[in-house]
Protein backbone atom coordinates (compact mmCIF):
# COMPACT_ATOMS: atom_id res chain seq x y z
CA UNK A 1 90.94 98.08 89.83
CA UNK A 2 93.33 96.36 87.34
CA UNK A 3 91.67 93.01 88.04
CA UNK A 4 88.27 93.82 88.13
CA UNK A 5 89.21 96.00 84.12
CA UNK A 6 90.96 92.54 83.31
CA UNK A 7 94.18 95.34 82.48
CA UNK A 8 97.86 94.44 83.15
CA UNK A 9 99.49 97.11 85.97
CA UNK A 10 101.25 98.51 82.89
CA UNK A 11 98.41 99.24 80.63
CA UNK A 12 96.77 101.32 83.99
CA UNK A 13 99.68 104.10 82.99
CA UNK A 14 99.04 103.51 79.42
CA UNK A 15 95.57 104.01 79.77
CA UNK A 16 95.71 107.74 81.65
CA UNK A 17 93.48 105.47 84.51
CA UNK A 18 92.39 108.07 87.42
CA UNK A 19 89.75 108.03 89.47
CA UNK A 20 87.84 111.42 90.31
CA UNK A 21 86.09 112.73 93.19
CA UNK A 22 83.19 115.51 92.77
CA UNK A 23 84.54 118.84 94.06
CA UNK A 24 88.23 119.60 94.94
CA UNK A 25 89.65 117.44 97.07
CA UNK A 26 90.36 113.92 95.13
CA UNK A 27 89.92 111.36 97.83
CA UNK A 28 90.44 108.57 95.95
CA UNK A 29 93.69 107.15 93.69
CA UNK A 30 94.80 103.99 91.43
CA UNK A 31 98.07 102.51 92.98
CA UNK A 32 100.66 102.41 90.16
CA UNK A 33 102.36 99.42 91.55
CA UNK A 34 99.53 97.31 92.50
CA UNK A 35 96.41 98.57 90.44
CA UNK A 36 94.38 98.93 94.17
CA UNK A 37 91.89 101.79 94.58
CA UNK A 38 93.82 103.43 97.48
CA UNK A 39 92.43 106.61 99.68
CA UNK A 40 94.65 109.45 98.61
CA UNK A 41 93.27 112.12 101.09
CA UNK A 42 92.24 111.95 105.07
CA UNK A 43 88.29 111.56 104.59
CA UNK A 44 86.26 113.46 107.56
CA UNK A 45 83.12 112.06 107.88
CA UNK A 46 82.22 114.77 110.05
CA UNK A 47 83.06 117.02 107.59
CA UNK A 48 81.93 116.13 104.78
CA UNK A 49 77.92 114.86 105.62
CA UNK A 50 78.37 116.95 108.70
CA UNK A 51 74.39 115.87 110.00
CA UNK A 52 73.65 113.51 107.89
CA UNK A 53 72.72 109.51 108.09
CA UNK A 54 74.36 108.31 105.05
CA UNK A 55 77.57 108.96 104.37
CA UNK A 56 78.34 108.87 100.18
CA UNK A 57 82.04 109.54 98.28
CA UNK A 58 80.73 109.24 94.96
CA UNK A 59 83.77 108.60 92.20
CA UNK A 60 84.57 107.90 88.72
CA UNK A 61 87.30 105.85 86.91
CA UNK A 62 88.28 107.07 84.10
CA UNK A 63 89.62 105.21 81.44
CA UNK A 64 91.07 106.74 78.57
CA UNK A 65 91.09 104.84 74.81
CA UNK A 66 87.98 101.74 73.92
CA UNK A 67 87.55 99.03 76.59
């Protein structure tokens, strides 16, 4: 995430960069150390699309201050 912002790892805590997941469960988080997109919760795929074919985890980064 840090290289594809062109952001140094310290600018990621600067910036208040998150990443968030629709609902309650936030499967998704921004390593502090290395700036990767890391899976931050056990994702179920049989729980979550239960019957269906296509299997989506939609997210957002957010990235607080002008880019």
């Amino acid at each position: 995430v840090a290289k594809d912002l062109g952001l140094q790892l310290a600018e990621l805590r600067d910036r208040g960069v998150r990443v968030v997941s629709e609902g309650k469960t936030q499967y998704f988080a921004v390593h502090g150390k290395t700036g990767h997109l890391v899976t931050a919760e056990r994702i179920d795929r049989e729980q979550l699309c239960e019957s269906v074919q296509q299997c989506v985890l939609r997210c957002e980064l957010i990235v607080e201050g002008e880019m």
